[in-house]
N, C-alpha and C. Protein backbone atom coordinates (compact mmCIF):
# COMPACT_ATOMS: atom_id res chain seq x y z
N UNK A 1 -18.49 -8.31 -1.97
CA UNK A 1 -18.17 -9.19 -0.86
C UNK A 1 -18.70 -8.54 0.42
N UNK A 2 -19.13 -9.43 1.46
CA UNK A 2 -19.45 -8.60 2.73
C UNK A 2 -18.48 -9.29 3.40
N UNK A 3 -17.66 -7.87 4.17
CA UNK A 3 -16.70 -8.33 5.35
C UNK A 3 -17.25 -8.33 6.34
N UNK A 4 -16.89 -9.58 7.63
CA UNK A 4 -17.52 -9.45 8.99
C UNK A 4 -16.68 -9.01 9.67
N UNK A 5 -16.30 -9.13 10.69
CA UNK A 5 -15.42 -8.87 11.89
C UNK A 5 -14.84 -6.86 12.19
N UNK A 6 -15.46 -5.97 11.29
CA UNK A 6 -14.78 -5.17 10.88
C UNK A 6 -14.46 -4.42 12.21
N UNK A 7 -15.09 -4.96 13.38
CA UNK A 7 -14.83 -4.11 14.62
C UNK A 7 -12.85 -4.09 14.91
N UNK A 8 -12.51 -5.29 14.19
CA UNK A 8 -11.07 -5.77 14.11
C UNK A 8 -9.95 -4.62 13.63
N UNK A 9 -10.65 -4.36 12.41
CA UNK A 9 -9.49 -3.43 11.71
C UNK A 9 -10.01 -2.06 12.61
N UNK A 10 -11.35 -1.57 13.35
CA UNK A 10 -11.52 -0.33 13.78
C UNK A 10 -10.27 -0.29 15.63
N UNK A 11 -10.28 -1.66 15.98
CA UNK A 11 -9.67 -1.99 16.81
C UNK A 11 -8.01 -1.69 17.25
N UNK A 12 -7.72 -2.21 15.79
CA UNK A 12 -6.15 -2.17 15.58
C UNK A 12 -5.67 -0.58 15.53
N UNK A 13 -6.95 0.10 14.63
CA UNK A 13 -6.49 1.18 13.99
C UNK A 13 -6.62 2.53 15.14
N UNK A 14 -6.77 2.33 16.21
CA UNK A 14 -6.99 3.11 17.26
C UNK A 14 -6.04 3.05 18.37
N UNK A 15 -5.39 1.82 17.99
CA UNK A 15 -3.86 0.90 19.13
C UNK A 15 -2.94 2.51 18.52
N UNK A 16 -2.14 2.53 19.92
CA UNK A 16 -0.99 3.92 19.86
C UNK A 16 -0.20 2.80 18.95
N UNK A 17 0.19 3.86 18.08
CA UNK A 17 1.56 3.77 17.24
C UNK A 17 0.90 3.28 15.85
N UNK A 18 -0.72 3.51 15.46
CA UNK A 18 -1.08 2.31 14.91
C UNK A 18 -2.09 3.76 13.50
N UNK A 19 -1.33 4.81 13.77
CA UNK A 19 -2.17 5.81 13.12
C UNK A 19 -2.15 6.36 11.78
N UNK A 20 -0.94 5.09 11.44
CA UNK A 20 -1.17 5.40 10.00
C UNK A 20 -1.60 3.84 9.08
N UNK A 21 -2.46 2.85 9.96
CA UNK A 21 -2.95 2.04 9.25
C UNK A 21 -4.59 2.58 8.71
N UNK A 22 -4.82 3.77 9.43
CA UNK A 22 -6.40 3.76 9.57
C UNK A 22 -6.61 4.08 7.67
N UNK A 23 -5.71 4.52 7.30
CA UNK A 23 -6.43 5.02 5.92
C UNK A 23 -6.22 3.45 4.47
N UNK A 24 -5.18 3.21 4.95
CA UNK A 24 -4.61 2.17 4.01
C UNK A 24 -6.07 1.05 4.24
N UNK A 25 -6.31 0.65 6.10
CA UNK A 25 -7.18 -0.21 6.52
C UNK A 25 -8.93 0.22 5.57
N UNK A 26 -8.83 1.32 5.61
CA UNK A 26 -10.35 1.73 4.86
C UNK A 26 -10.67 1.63 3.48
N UNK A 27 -8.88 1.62 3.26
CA UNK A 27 -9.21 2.02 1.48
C UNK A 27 -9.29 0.11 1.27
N UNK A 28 -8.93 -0.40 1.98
CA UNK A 28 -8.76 -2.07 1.69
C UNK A 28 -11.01 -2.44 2.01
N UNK A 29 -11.21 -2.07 3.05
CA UNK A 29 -12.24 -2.50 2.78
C UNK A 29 -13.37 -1.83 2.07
N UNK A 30 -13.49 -0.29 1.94
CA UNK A 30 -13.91 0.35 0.77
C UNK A 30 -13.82 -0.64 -0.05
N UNK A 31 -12.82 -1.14 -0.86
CA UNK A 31 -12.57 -1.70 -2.11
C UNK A 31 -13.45 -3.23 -1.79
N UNK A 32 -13.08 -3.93 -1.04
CA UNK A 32 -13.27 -5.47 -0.71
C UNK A 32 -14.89 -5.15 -0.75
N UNK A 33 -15.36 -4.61 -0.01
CA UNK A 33 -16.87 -4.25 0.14
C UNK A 33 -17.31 -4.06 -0.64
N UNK A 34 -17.40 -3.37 -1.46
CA UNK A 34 -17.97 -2.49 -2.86
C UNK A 34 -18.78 -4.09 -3.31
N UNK A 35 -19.50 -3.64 -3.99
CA UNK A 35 -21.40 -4.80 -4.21
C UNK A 35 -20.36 -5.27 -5.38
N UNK A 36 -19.94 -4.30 -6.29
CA UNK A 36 -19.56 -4.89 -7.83
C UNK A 36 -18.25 -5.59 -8.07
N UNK A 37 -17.55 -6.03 -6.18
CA UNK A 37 -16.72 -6.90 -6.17
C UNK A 37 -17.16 -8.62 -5.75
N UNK A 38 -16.75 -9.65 -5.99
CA UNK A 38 -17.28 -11.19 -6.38
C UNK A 38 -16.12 -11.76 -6.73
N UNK A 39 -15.59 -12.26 -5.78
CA UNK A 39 -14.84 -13.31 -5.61
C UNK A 39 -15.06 -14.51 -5.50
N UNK A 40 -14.71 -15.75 -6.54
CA UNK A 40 -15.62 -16.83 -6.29
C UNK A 40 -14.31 -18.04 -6.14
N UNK A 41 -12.97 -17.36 -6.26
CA UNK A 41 -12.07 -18.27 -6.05
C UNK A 41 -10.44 -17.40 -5.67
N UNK A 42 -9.70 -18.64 -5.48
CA UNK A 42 -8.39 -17.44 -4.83
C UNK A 42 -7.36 -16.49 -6.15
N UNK A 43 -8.21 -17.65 -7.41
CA UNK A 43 -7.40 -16.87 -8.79
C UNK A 43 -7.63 -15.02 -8.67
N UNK A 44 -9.27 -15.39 -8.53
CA UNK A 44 -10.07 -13.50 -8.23
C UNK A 44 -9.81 -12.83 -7.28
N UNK A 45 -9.21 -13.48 -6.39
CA UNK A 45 -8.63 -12.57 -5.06
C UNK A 45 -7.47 -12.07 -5.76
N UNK A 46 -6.14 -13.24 -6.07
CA UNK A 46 -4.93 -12.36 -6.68
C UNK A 46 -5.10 -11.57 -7.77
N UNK A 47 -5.88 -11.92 -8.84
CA UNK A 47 -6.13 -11.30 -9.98
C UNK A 47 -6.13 -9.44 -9.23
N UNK A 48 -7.51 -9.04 -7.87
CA UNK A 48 -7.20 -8.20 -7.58
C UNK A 48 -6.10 -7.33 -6.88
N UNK A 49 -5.24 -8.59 -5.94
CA UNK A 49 -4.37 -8.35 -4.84
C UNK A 49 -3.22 -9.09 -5.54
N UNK A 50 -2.82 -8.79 -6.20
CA UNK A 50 -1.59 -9.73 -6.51
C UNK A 50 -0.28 -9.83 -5.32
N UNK A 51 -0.71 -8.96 -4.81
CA UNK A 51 0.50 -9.02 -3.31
C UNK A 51 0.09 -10.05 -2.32
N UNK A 52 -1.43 -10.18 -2.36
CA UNK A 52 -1.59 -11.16 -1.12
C UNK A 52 -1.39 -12.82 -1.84
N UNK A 53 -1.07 -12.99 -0.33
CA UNK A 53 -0.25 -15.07 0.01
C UNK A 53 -1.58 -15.69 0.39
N UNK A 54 -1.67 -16.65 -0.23
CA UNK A 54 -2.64 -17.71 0.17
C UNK A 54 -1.95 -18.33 1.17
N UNK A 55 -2.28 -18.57 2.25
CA UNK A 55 -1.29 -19.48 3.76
C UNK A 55 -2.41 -20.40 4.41
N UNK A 56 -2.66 -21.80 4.24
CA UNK A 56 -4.03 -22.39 4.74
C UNK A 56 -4.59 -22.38 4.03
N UNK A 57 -5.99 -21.61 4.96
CA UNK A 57 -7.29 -21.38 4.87
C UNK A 57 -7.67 -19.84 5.38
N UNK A 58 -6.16 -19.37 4.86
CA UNK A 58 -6.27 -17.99 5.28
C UNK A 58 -5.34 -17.17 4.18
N UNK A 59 -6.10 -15.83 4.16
CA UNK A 59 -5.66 -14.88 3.00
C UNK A 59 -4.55 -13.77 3.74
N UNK A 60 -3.09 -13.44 3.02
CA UNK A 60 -2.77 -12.17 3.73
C UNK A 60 -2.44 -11.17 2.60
N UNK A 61 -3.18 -10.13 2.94
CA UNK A 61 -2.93 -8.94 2.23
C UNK A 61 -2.24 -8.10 3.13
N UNK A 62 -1.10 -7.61 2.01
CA UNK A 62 -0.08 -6.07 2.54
C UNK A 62 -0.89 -4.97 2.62
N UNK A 63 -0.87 -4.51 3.88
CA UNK A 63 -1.25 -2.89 4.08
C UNK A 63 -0.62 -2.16 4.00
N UNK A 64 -0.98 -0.88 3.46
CA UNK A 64 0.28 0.32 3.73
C UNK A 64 1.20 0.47 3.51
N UNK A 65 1.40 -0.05 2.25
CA UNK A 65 2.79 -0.35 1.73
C UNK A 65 3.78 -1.30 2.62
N UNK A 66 3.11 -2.60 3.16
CA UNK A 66 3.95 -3.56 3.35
C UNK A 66 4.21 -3.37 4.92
N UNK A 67 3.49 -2.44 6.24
CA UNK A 67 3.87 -1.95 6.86
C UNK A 67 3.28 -3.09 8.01
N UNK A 68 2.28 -3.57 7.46
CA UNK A 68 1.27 -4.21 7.60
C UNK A 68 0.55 -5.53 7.28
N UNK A 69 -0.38 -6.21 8.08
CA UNK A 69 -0.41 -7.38 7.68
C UNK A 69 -1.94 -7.82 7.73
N UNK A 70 -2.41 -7.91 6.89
CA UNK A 70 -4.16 -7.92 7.35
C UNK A 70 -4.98 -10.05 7.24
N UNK A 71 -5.06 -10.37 7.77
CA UNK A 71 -5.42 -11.77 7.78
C UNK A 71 -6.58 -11.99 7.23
N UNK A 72 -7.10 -12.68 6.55
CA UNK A 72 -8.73 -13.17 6.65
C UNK A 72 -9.17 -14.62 6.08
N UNK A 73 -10.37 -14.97 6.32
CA UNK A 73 -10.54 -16.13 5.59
C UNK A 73 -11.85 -15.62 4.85
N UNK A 74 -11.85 -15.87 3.58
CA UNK A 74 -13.17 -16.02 2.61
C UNK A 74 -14.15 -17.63 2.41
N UNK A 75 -14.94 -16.79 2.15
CA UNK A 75 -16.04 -18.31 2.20
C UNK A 75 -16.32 -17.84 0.40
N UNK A 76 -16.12 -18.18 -0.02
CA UNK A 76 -16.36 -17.82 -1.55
C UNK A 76 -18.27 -18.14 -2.13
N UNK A 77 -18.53 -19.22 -1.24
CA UNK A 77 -19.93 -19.85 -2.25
C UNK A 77 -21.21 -18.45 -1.16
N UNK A 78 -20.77 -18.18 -0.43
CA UNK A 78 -21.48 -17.50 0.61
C UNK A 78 -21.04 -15.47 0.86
N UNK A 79 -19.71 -15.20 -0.41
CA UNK A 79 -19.41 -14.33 -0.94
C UNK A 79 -19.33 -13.32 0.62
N UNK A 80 -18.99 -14.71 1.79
CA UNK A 80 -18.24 -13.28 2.90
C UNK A 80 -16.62 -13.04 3.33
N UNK A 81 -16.34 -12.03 3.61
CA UNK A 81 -14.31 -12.32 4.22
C UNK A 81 -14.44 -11.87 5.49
N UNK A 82 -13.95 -12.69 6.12
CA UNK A 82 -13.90 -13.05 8.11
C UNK A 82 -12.83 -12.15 8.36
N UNK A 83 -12.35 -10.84 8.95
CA UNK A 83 -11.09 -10.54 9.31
C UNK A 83 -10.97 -11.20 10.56
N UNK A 84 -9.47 -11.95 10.57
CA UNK A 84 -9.08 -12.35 11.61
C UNK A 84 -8.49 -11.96 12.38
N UNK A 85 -7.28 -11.29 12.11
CA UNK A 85 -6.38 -10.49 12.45
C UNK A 85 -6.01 -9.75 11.78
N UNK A 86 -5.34 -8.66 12.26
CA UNK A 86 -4.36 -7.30 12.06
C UNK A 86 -3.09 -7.43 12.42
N UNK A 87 -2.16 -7.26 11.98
CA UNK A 87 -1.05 -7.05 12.58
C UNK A 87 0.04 -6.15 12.07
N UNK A 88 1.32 -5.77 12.62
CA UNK A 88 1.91 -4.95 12.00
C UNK A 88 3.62 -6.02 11.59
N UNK A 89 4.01 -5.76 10.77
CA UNK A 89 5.35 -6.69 10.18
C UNK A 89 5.69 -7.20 10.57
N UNK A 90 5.98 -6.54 12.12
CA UNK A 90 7.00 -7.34 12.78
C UNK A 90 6.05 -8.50 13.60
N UNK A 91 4.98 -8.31 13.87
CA UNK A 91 4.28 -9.14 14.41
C UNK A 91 4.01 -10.61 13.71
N UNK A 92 3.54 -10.37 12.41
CA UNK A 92 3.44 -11.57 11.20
C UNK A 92 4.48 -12.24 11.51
N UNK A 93 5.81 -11.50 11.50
CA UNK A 93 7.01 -12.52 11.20
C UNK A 93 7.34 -13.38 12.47
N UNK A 94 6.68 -12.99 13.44
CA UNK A 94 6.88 -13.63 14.56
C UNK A 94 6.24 -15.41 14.53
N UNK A 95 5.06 -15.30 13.46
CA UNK A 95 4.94 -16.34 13.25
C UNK A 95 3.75 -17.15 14.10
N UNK A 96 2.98 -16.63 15.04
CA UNK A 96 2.35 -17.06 15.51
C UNK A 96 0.93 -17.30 15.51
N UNK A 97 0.90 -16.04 14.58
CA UNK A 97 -0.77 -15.72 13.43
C UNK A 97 -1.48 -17.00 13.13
N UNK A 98 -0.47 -17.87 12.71
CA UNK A 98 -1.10 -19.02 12.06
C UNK A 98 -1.29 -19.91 12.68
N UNK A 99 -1.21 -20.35 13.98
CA UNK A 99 -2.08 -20.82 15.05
C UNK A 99 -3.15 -20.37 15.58
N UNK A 100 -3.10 -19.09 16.07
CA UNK A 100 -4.13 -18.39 16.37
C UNK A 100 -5.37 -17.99 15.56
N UNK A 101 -5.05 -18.01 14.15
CA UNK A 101 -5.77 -17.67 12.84
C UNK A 101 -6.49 -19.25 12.38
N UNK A 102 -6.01 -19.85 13.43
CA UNK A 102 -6.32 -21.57 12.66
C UNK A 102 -6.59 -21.46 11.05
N UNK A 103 -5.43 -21.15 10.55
CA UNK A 103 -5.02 -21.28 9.29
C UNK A 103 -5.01 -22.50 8.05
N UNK A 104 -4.06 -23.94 9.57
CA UNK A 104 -4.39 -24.99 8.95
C UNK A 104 -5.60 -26.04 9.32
N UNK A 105 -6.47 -25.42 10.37
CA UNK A 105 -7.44 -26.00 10.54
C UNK A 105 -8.31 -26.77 9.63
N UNK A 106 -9.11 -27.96 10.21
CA UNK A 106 -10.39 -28.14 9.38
C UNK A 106 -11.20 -26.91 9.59
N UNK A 107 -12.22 -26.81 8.51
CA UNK A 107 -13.48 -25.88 9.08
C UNK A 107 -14.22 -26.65 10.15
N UNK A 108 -14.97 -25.40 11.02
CA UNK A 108 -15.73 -26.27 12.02
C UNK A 108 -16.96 -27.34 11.42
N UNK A 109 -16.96 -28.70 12.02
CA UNK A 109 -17.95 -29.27 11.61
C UNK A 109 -17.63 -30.48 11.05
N UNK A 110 -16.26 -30.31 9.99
CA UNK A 110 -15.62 -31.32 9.58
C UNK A 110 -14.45 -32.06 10.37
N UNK A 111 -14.35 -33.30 10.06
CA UNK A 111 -12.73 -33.72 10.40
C UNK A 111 -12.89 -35.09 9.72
N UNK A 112 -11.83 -35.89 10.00
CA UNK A 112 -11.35 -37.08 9.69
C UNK A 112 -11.57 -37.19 8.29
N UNK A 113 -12.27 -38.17 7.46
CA UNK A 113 -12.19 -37.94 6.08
C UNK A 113 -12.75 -37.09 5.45
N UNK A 114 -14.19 -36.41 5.83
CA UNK A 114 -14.56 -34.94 5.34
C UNK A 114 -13.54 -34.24 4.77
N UNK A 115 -12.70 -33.85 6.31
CA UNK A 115 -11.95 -32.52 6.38
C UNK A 115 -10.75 -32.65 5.17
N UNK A 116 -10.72 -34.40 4.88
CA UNK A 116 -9.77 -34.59 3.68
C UNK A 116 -10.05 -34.19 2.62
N UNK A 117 -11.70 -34.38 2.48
CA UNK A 117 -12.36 -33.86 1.01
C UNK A 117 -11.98 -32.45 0.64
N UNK A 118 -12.73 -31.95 1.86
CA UNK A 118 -13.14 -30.20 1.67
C UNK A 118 -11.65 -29.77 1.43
N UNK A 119 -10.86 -30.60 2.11
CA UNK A 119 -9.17 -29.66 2.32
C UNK A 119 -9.22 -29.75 0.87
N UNK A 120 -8.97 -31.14 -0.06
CA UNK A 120 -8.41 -31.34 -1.22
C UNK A 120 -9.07 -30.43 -1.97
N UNK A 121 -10.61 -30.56 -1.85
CA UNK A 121 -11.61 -28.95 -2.82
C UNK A 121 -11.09 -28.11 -2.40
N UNK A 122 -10.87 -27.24 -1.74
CA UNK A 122 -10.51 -26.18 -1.15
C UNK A 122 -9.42 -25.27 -1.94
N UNK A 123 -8.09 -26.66 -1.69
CA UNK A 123 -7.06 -26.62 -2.63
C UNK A 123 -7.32 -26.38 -4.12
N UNK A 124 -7.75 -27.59 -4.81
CA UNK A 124 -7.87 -27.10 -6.34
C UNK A 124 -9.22 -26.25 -6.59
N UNK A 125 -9.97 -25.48 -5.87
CA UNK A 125 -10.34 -24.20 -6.07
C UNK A 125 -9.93 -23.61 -6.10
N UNK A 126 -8.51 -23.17 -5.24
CA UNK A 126 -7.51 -22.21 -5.18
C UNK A 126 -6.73 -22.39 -6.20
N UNK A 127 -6.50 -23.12 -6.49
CA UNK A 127 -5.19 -23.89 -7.60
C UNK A 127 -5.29 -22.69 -8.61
């Protein structure tokens, strides 16, 4: 998989108080990165992450033993993961990620009955 955004997790992981995400944050994309990983649906994401929640159009994986909250969206046919956000527990639960993460968004480009299609594919790809 190629991750984009990674300036995100180098971002978070430099915030005071934030110094023990840096290793958990590396070993997550070490792994995600690696060429001989291929994710082509959300079964292959949990199959690897069985901890992470499908929410939307957005993925959350536990960092650090749960300390942590890492956001992203995958494009599966184009084999990239967008980090969106970082956050730490208490922040997730606050609940506001998923506006800001446009989680339940259409993708850009689509709306009105498109965005019905792609949503419904989207879904039973994940299914």
């Amino acid at each position: 998989m190629r991750v984009t955004s990674k300036s995100r997790l180098r971002e978070f992981r430099v915030l005071p108080g934030h110094d023990e995400a840096e290793g958990p944050l590396r070993a997550w994309f070490t792994q995600v990165a690696n060429r001989t990983v291929s994710w082509h649906s959300w079964a292959d994401v949990k199959a690897y992450y069985p901890s992470a929640s499908l929410v939307g159009d957005c993925i959350v994986f536990n960092i650090g033993g749960n300390t942590f909250r890492l956001i992203v969206r995958i494009r599966y046919v184009t084999q990239k993961v967008f980090v969106l956000k970082v956050m730490t527990h208490r922040e997730y639960d606050e609940d506001r990620w998923k506006e800001e993460c446009g989680c339940f968004e259409a993708p850009p480009g689509q709306s009105g009955r498109n965005a019905s299609r792609a949503d419904r594919k989207g879904r039973e790809q994940r299914a």
